[in-house]
Structure formats: structure tokens, C-alpha cells
N, C-alpha and C. Protein backbone atom coordinates (compact mmCIF):
# COMPACT_ATOMS: atom_id res chain seq x y z
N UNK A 1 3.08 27.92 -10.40
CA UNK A 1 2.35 26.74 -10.82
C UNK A 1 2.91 25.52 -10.08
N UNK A 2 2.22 24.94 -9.26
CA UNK A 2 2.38 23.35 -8.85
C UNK A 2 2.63 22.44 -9.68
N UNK A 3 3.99 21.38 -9.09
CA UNK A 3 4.16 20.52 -10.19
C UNK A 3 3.20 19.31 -10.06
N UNK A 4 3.04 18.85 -11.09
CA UNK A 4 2.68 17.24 -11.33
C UNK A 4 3.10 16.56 -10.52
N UNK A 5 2.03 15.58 -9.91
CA UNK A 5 2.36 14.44 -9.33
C UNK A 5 2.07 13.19 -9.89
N UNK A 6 2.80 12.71 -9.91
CA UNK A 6 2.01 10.84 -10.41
C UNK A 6 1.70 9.85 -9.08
N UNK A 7 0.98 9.37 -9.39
CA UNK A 7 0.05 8.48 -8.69
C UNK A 7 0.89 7.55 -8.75
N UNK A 8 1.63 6.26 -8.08
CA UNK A 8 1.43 4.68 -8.18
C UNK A 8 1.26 4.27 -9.19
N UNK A 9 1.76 3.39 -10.61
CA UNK A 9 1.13 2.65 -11.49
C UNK A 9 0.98 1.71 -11.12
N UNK A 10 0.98 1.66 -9.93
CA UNK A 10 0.74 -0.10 -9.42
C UNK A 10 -1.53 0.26 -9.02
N UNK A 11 -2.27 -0.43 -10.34
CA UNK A 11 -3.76 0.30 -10.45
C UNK A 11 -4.14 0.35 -8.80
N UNK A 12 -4.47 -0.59 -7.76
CA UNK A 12 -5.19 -1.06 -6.73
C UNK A 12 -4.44 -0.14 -5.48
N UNK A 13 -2.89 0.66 -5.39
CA UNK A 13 -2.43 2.02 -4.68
C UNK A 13 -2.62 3.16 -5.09
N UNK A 14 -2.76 3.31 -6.96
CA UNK A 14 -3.47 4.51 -7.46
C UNK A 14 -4.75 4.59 -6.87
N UNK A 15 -5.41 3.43 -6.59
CA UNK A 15 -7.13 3.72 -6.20
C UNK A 15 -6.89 3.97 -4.94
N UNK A 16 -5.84 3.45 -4.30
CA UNK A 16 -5.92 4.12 -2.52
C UNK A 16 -5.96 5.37 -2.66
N UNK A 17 -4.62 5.63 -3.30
CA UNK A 17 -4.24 7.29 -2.88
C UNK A 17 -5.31 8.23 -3.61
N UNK A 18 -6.50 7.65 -4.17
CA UNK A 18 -7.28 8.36 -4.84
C UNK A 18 -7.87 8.73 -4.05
N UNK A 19 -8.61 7.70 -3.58
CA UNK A 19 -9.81 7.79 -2.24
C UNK A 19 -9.41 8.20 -0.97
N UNK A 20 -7.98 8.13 -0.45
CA UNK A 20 -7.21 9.00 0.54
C UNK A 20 -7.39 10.47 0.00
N UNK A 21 -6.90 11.17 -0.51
CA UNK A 21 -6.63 12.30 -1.12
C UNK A 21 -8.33 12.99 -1.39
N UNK A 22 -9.14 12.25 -1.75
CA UNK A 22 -10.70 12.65 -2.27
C UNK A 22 -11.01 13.06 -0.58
N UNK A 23 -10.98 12.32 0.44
CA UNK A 23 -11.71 11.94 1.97
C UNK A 23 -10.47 12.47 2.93
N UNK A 24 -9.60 13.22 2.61
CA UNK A 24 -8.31 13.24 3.45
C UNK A 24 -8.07 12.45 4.62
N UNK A 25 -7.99 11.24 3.76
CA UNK A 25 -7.79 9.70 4.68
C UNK A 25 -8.95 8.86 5.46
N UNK A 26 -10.33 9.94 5.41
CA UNK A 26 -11.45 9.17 5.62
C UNK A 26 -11.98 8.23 5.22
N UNK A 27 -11.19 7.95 3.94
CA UNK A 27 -11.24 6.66 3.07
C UNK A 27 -10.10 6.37 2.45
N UNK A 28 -9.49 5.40 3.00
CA UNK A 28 -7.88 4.93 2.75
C UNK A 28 -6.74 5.52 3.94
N UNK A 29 -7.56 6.08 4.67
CA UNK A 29 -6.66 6.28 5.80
C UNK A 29 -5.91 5.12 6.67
N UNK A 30 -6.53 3.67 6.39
CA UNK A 30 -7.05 2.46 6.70
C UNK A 30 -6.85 1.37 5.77
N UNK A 31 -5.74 0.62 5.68
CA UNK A 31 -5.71 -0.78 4.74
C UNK A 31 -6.07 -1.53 5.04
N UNK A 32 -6.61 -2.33 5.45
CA UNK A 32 -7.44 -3.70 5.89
C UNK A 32 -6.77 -3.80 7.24
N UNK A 33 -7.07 -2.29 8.25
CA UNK A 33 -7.07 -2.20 9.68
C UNK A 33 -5.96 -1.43 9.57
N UNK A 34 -4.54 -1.09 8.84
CA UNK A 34 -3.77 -1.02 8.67
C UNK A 34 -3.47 0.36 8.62
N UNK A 35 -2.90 1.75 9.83
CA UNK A 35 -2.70 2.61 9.30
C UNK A 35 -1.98 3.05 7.96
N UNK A 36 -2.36 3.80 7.24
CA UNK A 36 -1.45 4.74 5.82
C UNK A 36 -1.42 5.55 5.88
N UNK A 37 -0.07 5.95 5.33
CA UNK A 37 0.13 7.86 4.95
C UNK A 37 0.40 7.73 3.69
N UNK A 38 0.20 9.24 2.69
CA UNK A 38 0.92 8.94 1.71
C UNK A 38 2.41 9.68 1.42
N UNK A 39 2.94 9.28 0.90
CA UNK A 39 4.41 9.89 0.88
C UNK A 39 4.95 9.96 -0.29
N UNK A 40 5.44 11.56 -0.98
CA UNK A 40 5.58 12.21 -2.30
C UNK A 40 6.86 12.23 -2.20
N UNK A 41 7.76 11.61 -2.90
CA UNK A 41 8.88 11.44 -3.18
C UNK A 41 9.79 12.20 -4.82
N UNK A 42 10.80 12.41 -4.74
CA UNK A 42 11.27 12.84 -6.21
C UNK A 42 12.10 11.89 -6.73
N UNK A 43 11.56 11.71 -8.10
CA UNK A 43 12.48 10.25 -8.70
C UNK A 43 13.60 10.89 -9.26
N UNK A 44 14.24 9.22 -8.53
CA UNK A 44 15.81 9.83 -9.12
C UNK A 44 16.43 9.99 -9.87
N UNK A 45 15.94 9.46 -11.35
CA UNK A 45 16.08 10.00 -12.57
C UNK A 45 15.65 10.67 -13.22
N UNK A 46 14.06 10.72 -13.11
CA UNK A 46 13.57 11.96 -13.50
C UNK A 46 12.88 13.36 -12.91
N UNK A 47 12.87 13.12 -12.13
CA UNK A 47 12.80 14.40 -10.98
C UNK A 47 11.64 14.53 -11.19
N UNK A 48 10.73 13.86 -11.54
CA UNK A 48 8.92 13.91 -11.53
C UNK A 48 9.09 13.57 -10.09
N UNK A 49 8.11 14.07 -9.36
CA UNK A 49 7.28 14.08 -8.15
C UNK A 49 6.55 12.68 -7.84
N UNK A 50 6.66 11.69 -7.25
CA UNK A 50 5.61 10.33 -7.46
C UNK A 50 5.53 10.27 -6.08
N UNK A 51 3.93 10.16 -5.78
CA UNK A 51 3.19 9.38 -4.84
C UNK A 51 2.88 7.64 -4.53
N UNK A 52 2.73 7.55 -3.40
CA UNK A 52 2.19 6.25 -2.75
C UNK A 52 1.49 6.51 -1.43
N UNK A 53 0.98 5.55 -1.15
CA UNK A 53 0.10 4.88 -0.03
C UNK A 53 1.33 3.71 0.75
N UNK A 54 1.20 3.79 2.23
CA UNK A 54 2.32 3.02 2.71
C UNK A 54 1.53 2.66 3.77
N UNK A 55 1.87 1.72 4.22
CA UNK A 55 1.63 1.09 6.65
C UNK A 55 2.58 2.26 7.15
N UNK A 56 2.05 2.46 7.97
CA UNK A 56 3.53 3.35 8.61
C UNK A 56 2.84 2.70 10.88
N UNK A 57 4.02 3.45 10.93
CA UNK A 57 4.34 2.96 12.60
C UNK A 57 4.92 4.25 13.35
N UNK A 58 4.81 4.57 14.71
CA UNK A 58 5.13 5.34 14.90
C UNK A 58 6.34 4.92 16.19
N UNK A 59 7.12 5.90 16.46
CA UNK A 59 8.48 6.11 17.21
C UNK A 59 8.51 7.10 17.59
N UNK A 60 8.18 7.53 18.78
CA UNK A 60 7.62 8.92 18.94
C UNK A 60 6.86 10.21 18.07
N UNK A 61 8.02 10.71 17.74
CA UNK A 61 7.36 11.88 16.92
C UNK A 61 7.95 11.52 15.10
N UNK A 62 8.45 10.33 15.66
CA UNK A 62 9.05 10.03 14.23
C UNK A 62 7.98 8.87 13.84
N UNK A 63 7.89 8.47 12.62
CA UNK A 63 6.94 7.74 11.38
C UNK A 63 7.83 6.99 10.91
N UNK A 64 7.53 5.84 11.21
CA UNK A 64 8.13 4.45 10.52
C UNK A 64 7.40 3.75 9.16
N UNK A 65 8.45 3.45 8.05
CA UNK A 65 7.54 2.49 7.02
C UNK A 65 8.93 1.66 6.48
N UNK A 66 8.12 0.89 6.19
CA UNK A 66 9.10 -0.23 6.03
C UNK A 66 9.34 -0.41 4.22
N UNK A 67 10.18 -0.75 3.66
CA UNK A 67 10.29 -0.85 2.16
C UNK A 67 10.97 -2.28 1.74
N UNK A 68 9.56 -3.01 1.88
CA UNK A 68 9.64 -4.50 1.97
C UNK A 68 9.18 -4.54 -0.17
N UNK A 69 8.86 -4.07 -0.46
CA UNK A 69 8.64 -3.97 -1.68
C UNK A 69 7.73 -5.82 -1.76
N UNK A 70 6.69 -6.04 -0.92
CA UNK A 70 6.43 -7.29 -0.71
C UNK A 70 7.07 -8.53 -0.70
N UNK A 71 8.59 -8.32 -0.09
CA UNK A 71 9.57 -9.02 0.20
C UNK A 71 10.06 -9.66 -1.37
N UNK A 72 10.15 -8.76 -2.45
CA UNK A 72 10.96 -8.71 -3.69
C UNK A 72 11.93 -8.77 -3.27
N UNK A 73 13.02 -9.06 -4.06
CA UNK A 73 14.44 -9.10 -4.35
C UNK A 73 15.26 -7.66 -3.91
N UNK A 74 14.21 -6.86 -4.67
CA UNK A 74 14.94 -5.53 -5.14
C UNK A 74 14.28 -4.44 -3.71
N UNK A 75 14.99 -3.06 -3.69
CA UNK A 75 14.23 -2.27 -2.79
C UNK A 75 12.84 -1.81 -3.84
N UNK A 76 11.95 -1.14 -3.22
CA UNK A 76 10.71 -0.58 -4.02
C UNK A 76 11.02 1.07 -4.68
N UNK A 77 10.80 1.12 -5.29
CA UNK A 77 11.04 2.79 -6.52
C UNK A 77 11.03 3.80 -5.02
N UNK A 78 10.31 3.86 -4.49
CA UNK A 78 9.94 4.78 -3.45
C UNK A 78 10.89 5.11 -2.49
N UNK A 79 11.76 4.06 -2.34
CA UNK A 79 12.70 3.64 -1.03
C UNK A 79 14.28 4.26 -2.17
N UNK A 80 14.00 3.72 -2.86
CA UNK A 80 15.32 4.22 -3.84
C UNK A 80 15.12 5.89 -4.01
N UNK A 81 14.31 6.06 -4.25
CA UNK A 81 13.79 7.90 -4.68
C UNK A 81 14.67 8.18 -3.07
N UNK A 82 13.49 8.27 -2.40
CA UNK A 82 14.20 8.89 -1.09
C UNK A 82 15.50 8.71 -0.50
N UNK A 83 16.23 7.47 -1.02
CA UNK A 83 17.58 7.40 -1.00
C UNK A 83 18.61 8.59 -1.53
N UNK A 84 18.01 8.59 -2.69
CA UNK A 84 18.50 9.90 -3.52
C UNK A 84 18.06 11.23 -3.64
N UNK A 85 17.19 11.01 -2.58
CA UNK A 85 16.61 12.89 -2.31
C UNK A 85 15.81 12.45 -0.96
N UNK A 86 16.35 12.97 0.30
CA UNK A 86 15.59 12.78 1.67
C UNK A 86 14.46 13.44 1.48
N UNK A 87 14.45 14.88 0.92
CA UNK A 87 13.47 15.83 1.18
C UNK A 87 11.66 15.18 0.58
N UNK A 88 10.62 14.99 1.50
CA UNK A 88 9.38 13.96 0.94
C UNK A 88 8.10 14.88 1.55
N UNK A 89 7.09 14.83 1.08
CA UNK A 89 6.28 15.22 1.57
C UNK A 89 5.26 14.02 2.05
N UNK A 90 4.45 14.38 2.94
CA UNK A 90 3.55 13.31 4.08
C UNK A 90 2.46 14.05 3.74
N UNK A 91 1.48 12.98 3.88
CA UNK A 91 0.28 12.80 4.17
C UNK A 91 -0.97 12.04 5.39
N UNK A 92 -0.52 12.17 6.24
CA UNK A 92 -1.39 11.60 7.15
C UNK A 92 -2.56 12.19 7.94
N UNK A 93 -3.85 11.25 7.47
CA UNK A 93 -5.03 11.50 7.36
C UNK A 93 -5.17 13.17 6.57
N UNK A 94 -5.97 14.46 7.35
CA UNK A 94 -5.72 15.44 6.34
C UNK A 94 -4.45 16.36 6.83
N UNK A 95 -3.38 15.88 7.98
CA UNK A 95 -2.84 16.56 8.05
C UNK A 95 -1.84 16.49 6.59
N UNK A 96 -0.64 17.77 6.52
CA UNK A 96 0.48 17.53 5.53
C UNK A 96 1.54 18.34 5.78
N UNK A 97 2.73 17.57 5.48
CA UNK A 97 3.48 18.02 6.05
C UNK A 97 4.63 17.83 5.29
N UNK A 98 6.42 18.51 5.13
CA UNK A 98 6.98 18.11 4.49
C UNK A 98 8.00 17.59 5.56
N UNK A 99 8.94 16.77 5.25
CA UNK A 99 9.76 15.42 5.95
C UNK A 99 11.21 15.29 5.43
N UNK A 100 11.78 14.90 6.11
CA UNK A 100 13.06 14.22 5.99
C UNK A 100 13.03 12.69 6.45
N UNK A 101 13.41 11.97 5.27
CA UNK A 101 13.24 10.21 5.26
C UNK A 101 14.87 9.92 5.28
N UNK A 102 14.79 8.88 6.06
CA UNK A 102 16.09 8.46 6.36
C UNK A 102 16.16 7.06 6.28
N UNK A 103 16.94 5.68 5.90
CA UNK A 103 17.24 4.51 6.54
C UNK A 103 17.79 4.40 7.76
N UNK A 104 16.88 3.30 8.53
CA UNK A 104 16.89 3.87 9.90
C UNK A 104 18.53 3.13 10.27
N UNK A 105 19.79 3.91 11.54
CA UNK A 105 20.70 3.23 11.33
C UNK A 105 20.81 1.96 11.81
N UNK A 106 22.14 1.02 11.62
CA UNK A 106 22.30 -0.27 12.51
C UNK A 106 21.70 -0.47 14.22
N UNK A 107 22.07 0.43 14.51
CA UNK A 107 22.27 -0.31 16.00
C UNK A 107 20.22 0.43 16.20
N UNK A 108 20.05 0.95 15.20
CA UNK A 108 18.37 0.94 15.87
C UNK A 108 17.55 0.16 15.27
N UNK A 109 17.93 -0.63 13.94
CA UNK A 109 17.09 -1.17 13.24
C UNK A 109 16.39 -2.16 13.86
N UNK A 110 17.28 -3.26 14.65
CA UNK A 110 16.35 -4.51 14.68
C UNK A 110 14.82 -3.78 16.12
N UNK A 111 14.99 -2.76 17.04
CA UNK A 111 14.21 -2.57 17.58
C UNK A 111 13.02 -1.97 16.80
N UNK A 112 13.08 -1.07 16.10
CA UNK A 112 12.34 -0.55 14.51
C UNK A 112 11.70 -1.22 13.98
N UNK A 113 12.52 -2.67 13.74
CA UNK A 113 12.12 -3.57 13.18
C UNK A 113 11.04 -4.30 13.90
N UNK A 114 11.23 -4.76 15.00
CA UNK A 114 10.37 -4.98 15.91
C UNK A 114 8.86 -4.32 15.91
N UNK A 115 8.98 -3.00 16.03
CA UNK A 115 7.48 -1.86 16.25
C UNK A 115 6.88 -2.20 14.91
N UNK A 116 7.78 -2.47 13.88
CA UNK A 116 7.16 -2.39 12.59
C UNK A 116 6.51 -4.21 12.40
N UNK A 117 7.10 -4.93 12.39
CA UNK A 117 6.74 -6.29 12.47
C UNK A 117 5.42 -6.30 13.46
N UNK A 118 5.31 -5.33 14.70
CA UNK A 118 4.14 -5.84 15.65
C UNK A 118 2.95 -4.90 15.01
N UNK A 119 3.20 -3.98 13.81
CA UNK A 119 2.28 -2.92 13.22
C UNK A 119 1.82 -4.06 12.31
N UNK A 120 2.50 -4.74 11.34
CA UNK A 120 1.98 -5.54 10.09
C UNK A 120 2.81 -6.47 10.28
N UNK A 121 2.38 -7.86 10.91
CA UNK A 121 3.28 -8.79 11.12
C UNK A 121 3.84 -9.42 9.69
N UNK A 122 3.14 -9.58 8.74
CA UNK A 122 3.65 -9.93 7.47
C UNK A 122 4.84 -9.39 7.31
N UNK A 123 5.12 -8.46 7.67
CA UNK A 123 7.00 -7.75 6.88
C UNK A 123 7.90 -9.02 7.43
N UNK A 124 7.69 -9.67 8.87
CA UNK A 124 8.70 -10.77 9.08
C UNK A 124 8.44 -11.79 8.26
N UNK A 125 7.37 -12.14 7.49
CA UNK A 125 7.49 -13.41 6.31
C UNK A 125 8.15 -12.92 5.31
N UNK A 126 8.19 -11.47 4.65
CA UNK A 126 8.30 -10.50 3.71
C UNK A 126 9.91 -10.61 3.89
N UNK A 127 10.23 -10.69 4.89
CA UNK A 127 12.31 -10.20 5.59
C UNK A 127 12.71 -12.25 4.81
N UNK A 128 11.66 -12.95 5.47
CA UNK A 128 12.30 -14.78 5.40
C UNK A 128 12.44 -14.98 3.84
N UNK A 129 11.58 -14.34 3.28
CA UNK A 129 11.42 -14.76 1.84
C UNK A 129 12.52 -14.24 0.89
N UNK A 130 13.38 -12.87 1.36
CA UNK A 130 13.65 -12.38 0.33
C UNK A 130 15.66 -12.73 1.24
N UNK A 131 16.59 -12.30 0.50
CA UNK A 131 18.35 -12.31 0.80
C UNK A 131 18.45 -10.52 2.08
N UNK A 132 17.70 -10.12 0.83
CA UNK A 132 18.38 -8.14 0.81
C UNK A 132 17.53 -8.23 2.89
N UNK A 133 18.19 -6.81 3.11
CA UNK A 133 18.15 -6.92 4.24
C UNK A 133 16.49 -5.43 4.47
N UNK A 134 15.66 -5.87 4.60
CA UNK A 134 14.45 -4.92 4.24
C UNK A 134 14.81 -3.72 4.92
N UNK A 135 15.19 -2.19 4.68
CA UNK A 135 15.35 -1.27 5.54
C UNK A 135 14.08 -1.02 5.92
N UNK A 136 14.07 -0.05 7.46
CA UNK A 136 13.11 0.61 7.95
C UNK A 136 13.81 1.87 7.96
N UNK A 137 12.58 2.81 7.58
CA UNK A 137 12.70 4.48 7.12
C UNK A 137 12.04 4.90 8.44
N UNK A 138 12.53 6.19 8.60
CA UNK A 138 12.44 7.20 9.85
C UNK A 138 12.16 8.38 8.96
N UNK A 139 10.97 8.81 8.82
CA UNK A 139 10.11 9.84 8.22
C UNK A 139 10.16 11.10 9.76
N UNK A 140 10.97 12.05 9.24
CA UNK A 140 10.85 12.98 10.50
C UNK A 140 10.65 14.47 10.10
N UNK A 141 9.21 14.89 10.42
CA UNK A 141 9.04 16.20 10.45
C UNK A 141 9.30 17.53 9.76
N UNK A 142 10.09 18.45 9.01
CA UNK A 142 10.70 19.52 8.91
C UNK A 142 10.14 20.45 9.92
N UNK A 143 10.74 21.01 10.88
CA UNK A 143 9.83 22.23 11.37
C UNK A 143 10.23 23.52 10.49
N UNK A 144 9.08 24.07 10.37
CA UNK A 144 8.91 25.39 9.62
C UNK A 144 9.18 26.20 10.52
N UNK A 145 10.44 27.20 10.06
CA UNK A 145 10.64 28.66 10.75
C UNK A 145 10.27 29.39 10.83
């Protein structure tokens, strides 16, 4: 039996990942121009399964998203989960795939940072507004044996 997933309680990303998931990204593949994937994470306290809708960027074969939590204070639930469990599953358009998420390290961030700022320029108002230092995640692949 497959476990439960939860959706986003944030209502207006539950309705993305609805209409992503219904259209396998034929609808919501797309935020207002904006590529998305979605990415299934395990929470770190309760080991429920939770989904989102993200921007992501790419770095070769690696998938960039940024966890600006709309330049809040705090990191976003999602960014903390995967802190505490790399192992995530992806969604982009109908492909799926399962992943290893990482914070991307020092000496690569500010270029990261860069690809990701020229994907959704808002994350650099999102970085001015807030102290914390916004990580960028490196979503990479698992290959299956």
C-alpha cells in the first residue's frame, strides 16, 4: 500500500500541485512563465510524506530551487524536511523521479545563486529583505541499478 501524501496547506500551491498532478504539468507545469516541479519530501517530525510546487533552474543535469520561503525570516517546511532527510521525490512535467537534495556548498553558491536570480529575478529582492542567508538546493537524480 502507498503512503499518503499531503498537499501544501498553503490553499493557492495545493491548487497548483492539483492541476500539475491532474495534466502531468500540462497545467501548472508553468507559474506565471515560471518553470515548476513538484518535490515530495519527508517531514521531520512526522515522517508524513508532504508535497509542493517550486521554480526550479537547471545546472546541468542537476535542478536548482531556491528556499526563499518569500524572503521570510525563517527557512520554508520543505527546505527544513530535506535538511533532515535528502532522499525526495521529483516531479517534472510527467516525468518522476526519485532525488537526492542537497544545500548547495559555499564556494558554488553565489554562481547558483546567480542562474537562480536570472530564472526568477525576485529571489534577489527576497535575499535584501530578509538577515538569513537564502540557500540554493541541488536536486540530483538517483540512478536506478
Amino acid at each position: 500500500m502507498a503512503e499518503t501524501i499531503e498537499d501544501s496547506p498553503v490553499g493557492w500551491v495545493a491548487s497548483h500541485v492539483k492541476r500539475y498532478l491532474a495534466t502531468d504539468g500540462a497545467d501548472g507545469g508553468k507559474y506565471h512563465g515560471y518553470d515548476t516541479l513538484l518535490i515530495t519530501t519527508r517531514g521531520r517530525r512526522t515522517g508524513t510524506l508532504r508535497r509542493t510546487a517550486l521554480i526550479y533552474g537547471r545546472d546541468g543535469d542537476r535542478y536548482l530551487l531556491v528556499a526563499s520561503n518569500g524572503g521570510a525570516a525563517r527557512h520554508p517546511a520543505w527546505y527544513l524536511n530535506l535538511c533532515a532527510d535528502p532522499q525526495v521525490e521529483v516531479q517534472v512535467g510527467a516525468e518522476k523521479f526519485r532525488a537526492t537534495a542537497r544545500t548547495a556548498p559555499a564556494a558554488e553558491r553565489p554562481r547558483l545563486w546567480q542562474v537562480m536570480t536570472a530564472v526568477f529575478p525576485t529571489y534577489a529582492r527576497y535575499q535584501e529583505g530578509t538577515e538569513r542567508e537564502i540557500p540554493v538546493v541541488l536536486v540530483e537524480r538517483v540512478l536506478e541499478a
